[in-house]
C-alpha atoms as a PDB file:
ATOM      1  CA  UNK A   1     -41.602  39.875  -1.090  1.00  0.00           C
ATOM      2  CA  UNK A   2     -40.945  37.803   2.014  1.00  0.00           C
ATOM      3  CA  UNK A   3     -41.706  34.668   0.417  1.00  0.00           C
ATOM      4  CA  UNK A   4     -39.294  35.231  -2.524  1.00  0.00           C
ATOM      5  CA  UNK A   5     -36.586  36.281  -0.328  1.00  0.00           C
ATOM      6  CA  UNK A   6     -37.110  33.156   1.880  1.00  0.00           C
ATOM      7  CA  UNK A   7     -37.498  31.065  -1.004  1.00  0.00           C
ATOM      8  CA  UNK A   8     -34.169  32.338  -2.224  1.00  0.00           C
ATOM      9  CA  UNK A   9     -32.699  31.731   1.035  1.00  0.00           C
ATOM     10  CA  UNK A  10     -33.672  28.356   0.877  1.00  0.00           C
ATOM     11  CA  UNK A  11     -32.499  27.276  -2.431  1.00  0.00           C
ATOM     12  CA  UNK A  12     -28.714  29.080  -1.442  1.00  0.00           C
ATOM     13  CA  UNK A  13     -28.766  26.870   1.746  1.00  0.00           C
ATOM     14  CA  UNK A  14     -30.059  23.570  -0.690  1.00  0.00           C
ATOM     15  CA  UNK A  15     -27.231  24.502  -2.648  1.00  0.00           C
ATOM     16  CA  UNK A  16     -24.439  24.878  -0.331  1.00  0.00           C
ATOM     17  CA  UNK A  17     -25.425  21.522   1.520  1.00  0.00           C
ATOM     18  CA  UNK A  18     -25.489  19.668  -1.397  1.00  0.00           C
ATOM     19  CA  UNK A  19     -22.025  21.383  -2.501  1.00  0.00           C
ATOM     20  CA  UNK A  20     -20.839  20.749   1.324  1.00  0.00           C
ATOM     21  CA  UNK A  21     -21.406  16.607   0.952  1.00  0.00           C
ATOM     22  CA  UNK A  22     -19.533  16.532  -2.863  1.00  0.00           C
ATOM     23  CA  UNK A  23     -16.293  18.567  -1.444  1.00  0.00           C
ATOM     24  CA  UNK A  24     -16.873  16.172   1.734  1.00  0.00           C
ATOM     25  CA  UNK A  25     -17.205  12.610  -0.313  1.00  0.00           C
ATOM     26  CA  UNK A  26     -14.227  14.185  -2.497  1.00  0.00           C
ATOM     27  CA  UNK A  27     -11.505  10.913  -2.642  1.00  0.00           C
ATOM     28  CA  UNK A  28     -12.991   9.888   1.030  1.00  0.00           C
ATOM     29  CA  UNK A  29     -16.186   8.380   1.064  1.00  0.00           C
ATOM     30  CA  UNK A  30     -15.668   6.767  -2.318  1.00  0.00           C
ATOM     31  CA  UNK A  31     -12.672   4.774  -1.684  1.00  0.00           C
ATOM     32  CA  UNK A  32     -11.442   4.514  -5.441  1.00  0.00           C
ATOM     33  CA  UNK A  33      -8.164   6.189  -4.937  1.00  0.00           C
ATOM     34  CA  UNK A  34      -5.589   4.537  -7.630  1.00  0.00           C
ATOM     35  CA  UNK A  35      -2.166   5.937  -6.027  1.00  0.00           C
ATOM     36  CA  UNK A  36      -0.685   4.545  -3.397  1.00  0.00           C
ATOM     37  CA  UNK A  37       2.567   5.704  -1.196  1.00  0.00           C
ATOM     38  CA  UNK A  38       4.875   4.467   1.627  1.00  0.00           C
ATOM     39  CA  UNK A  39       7.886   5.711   3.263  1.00  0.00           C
ATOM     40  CA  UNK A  40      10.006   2.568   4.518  1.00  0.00           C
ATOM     41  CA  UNK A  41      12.239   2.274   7.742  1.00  0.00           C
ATOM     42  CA  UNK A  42      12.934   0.293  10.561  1.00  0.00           C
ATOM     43  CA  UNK A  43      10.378   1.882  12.857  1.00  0.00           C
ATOM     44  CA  UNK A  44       7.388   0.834  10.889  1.00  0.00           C
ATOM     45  CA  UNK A  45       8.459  -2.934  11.631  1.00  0.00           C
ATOM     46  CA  UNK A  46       7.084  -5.119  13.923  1.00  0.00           C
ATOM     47  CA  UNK A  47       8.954  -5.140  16.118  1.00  0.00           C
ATOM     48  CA  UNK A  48      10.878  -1.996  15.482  1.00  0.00           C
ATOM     49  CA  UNK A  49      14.112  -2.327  13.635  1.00  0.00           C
ATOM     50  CA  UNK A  50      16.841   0.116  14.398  1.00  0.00           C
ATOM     51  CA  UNK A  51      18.369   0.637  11.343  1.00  0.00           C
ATOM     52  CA  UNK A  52      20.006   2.972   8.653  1.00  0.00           C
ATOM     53  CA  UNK A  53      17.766   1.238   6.122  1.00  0.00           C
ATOM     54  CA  UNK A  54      14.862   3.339   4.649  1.00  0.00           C
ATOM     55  CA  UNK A  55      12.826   2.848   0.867  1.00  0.00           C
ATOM     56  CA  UNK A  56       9.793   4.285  -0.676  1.00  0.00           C
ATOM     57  CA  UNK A  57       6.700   2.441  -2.417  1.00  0.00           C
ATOM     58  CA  UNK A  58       4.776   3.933  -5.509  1.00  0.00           C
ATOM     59  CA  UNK A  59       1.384   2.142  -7.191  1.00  0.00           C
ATOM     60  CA  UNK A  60      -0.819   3.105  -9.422  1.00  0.00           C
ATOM     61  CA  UNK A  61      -4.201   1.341 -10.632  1.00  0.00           C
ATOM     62  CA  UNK A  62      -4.287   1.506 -14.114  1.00  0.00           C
ATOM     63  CA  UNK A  63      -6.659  -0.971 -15.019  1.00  0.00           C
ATOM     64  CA  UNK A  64      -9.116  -2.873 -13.420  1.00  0.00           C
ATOM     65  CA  UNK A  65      -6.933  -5.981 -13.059  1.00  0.00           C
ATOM     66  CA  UNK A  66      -3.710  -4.153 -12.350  1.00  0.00           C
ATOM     67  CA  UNK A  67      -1.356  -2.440 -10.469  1.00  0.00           C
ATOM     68  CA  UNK A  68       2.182  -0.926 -11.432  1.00  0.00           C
ATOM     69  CA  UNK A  69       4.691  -0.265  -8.617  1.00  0.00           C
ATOM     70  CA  UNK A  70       8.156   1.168  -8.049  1.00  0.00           C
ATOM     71  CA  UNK A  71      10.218   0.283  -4.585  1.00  0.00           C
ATOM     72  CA  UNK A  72      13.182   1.884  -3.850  1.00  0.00           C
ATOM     73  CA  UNK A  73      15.340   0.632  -0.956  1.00  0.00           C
ATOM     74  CA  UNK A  74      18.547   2.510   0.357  1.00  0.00           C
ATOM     75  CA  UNK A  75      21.367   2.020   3.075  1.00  0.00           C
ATOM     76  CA  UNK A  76      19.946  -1.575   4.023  1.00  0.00           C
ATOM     77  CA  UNK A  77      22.020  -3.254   6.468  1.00  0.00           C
ATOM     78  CA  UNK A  78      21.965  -6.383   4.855  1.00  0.00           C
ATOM     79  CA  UNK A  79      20.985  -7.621   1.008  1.00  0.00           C
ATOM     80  CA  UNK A  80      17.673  -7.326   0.255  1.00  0.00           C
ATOM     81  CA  UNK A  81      16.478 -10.556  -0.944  1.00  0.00           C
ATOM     82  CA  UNK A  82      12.486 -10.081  -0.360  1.00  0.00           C
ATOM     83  CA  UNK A  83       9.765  -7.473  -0.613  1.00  0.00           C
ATOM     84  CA  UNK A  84       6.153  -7.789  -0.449  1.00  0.00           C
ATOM     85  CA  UNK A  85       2.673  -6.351   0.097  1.00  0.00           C
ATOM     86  CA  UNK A  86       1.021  -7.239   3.672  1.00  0.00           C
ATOM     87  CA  UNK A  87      -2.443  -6.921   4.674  1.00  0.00           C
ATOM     88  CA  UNK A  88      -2.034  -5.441   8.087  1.00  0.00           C
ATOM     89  CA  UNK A  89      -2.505  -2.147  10.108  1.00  0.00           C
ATOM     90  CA  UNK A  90       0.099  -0.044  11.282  1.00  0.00           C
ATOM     91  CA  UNK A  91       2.107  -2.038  13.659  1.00  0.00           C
ATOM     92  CA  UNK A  92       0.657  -5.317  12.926  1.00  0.00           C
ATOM     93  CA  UNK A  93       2.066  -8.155  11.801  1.00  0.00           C
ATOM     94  CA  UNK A  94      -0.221  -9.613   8.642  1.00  0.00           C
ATOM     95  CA  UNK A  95       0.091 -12.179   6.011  1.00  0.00           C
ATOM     96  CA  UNK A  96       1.931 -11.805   2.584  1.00  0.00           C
ATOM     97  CA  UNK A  97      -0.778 -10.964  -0.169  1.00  0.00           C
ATOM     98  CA  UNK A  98       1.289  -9.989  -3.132  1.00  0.00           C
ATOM     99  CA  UNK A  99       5.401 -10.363  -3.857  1.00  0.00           C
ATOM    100  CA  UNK A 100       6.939  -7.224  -5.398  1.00  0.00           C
ATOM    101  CA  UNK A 101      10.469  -9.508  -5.570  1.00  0.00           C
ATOM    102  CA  UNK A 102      12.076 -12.494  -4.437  1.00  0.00           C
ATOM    103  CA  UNK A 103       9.099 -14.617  -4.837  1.00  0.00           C
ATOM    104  CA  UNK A 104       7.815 -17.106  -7.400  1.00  0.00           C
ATOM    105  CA  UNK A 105       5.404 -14.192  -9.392  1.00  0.00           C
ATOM    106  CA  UNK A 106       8.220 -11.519  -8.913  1.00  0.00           C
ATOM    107  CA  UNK A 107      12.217 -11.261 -10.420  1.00  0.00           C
ATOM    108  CA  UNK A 108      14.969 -11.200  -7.500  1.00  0.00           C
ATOM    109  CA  UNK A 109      15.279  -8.055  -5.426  1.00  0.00           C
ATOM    110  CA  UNK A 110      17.834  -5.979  -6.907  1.00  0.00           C
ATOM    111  CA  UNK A 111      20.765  -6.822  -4.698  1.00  0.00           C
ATOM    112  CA  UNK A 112      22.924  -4.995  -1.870  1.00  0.00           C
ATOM    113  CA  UNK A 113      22.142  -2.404   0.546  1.00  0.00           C
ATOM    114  CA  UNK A 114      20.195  -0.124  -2.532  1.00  0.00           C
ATOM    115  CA  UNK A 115      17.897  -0.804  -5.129  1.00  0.00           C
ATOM    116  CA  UNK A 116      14.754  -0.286  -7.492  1.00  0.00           C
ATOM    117  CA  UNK A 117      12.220  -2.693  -8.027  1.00  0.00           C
ATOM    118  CA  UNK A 118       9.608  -1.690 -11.173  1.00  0.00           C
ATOM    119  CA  UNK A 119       6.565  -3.833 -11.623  1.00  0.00           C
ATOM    120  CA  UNK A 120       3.047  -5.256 -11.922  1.00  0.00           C
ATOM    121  CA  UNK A 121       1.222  -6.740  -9.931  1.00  0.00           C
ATOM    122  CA  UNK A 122      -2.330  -8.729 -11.166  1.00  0.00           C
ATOM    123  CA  UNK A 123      -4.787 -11.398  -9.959  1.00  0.00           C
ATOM    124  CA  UNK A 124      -1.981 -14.217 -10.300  1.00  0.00           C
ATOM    125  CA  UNK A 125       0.412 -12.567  -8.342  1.00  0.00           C
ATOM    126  CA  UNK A 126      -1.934 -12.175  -5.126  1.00  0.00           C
ATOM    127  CA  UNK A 127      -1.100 -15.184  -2.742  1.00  0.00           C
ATOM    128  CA  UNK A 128      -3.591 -14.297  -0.044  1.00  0.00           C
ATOM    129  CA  UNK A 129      -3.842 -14.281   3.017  1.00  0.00           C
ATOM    130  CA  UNK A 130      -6.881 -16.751   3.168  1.00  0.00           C
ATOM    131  CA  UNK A 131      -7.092 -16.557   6.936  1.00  0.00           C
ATOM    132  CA  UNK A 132      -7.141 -12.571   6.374  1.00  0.00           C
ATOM    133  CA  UNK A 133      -9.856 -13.048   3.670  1.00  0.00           C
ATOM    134  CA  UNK A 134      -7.832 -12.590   0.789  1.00  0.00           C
ATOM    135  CA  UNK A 135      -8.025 -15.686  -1.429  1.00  0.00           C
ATOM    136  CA  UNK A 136      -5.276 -16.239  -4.084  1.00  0.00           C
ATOM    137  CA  UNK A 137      -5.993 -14.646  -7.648  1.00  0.00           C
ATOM    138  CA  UNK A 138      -8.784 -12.140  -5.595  1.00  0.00           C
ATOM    139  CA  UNK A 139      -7.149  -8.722  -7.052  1.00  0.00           C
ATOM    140  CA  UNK A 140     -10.627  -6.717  -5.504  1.00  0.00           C
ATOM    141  CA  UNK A 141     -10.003  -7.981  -1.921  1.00  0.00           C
ATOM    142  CA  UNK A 142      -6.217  -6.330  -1.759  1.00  0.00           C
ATOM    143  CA  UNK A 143      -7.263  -3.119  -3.889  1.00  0.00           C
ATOM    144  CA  UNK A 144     -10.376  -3.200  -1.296  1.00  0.00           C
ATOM    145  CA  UNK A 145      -7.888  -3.377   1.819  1.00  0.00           C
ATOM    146  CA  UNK A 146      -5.272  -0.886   0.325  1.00  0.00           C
ATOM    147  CA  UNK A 147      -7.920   2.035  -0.216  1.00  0.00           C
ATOM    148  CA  UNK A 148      -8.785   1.117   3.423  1.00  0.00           C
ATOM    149  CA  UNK A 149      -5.045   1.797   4.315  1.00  0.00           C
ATOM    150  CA  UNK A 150      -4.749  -2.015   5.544  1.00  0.00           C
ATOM    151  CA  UNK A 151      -1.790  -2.689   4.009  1.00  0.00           C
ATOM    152  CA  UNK A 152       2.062  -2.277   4.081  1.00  0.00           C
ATOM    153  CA  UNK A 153       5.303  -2.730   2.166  1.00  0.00           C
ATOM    154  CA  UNK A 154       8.070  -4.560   3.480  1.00  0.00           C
ATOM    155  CA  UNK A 155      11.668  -5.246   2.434  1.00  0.00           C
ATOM    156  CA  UNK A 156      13.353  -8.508   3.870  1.00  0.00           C
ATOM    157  CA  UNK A 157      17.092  -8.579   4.517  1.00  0.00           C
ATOM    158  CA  UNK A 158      19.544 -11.661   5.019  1.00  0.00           C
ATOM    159  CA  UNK A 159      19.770 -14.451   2.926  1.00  0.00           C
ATOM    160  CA  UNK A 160      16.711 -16.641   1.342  1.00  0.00           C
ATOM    161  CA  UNK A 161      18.518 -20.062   2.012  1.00  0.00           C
ATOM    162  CA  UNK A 162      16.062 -22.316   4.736  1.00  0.00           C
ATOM    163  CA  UNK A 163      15.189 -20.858   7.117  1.00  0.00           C
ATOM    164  CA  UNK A 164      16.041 -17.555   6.078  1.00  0.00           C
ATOM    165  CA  UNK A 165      18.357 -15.673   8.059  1.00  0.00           C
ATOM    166  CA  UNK A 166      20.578 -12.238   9.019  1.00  0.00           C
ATOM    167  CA  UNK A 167      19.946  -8.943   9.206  1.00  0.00           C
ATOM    168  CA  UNK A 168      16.364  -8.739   9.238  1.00  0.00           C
ATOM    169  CA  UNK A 169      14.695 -11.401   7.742  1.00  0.00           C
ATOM    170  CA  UNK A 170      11.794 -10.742   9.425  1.00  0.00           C
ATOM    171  CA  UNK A 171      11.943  -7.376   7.755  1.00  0.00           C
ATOM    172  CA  UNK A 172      14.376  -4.782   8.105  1.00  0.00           C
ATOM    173  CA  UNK A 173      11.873  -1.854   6.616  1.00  0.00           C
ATOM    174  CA  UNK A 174       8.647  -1.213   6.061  1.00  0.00           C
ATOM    175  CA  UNK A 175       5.533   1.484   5.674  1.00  0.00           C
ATOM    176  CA  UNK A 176       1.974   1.753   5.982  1.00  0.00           C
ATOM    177  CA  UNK A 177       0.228   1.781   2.341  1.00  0.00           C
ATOM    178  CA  UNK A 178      -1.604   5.004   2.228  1.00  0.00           C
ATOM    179  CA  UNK A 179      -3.786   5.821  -0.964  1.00  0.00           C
ATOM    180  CA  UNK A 180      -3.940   9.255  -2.077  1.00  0.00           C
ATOM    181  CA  UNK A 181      -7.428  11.122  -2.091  1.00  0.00           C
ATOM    182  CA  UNK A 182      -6.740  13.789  -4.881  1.00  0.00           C
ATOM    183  CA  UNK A 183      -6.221  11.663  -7.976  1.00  0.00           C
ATOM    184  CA  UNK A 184      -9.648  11.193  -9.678  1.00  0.00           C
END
């Protein structure tokens, strides 16, 4: 009797541990999340903006070579006239890897203090950064960093004549990419 109870013991406890590491490697230790969010303002820039400004970014993966996104912008202080993915951490300045608008993949920003911005973005539209490890067209390296939360959204204000300037044409707002673990 003692061995069947222990043997039952022992197959509830194999049971829950194995049950323990799914719920544990649930959206976390996989890394495949395909949504993405960001809330935008000035104190996610680098430096800090103070500003009335604020946005949200949206993405979804819905294929293996793309990405649809929404950006919203409101109550800019200037006109928007860029908007981009980074690869960078959280206060931390990093180089341009895909253009959501304003660039030569992407329409114009919509323009004035508010707007949406609805797109795609795929392997022609990723410009990088080499010196970050992302090379142009290399859609896996900035899916790869934005399941990593190494990335952020940023909307440029002023105007795009050269050099660029006003507002914030350095960026006026901006938030950390972070992908969302329930949607498998």
């Amino acid at each position: 009797m003692r061995k069947v109870v222990l043997l039952g013991l022992a197959v509830v406890v194999g049971v829950l541990a194995v049950s323990a590491v799914a719920f544990a490697d649930r959206g976390h230790g996989k890394g495949d999340s395909k949504s993405f969010s960001a809330r935008l303002n000035g104190w996610e820039e680098d430096p800090s903006q103070v500003t009335t400004g604020k946005g949200s970014f949206r993405a979804k993966v819905v294929s293996a070579t793309r990405i649809d996104f929404k950006l919203t912008y409101q109550d800019l202080e200037g006109p928007a006239f860029m908007a981009h993915i980074h690869i960078g951490s959280r206060h931390e300045s990093g180089g341009i890897s895909a253009w959501l608008c304003g660039g030569t993949t992407q329409p114009a920003c919509a323009p004035g203090p508010d707007g949406t911005v609805e797109g795609s973005i795929e392997a022609p539209d990723i410009t990088g950064p080499a010196g970050q490890g992302v090379e142009p067209g290399n859609f896996v390296d900035l899916l790869r960093a934005m399941r990593k939360g190494e990335t952020y959204t940023n909307v440029h204000t002023g105007s795009a004549g050269p050099p660029p300037s006003g507002r914030a044409p350095g960026g006026e707002v901006r938030g950390q990419n972070r992908p969302k673990h329930h949607d498998h």
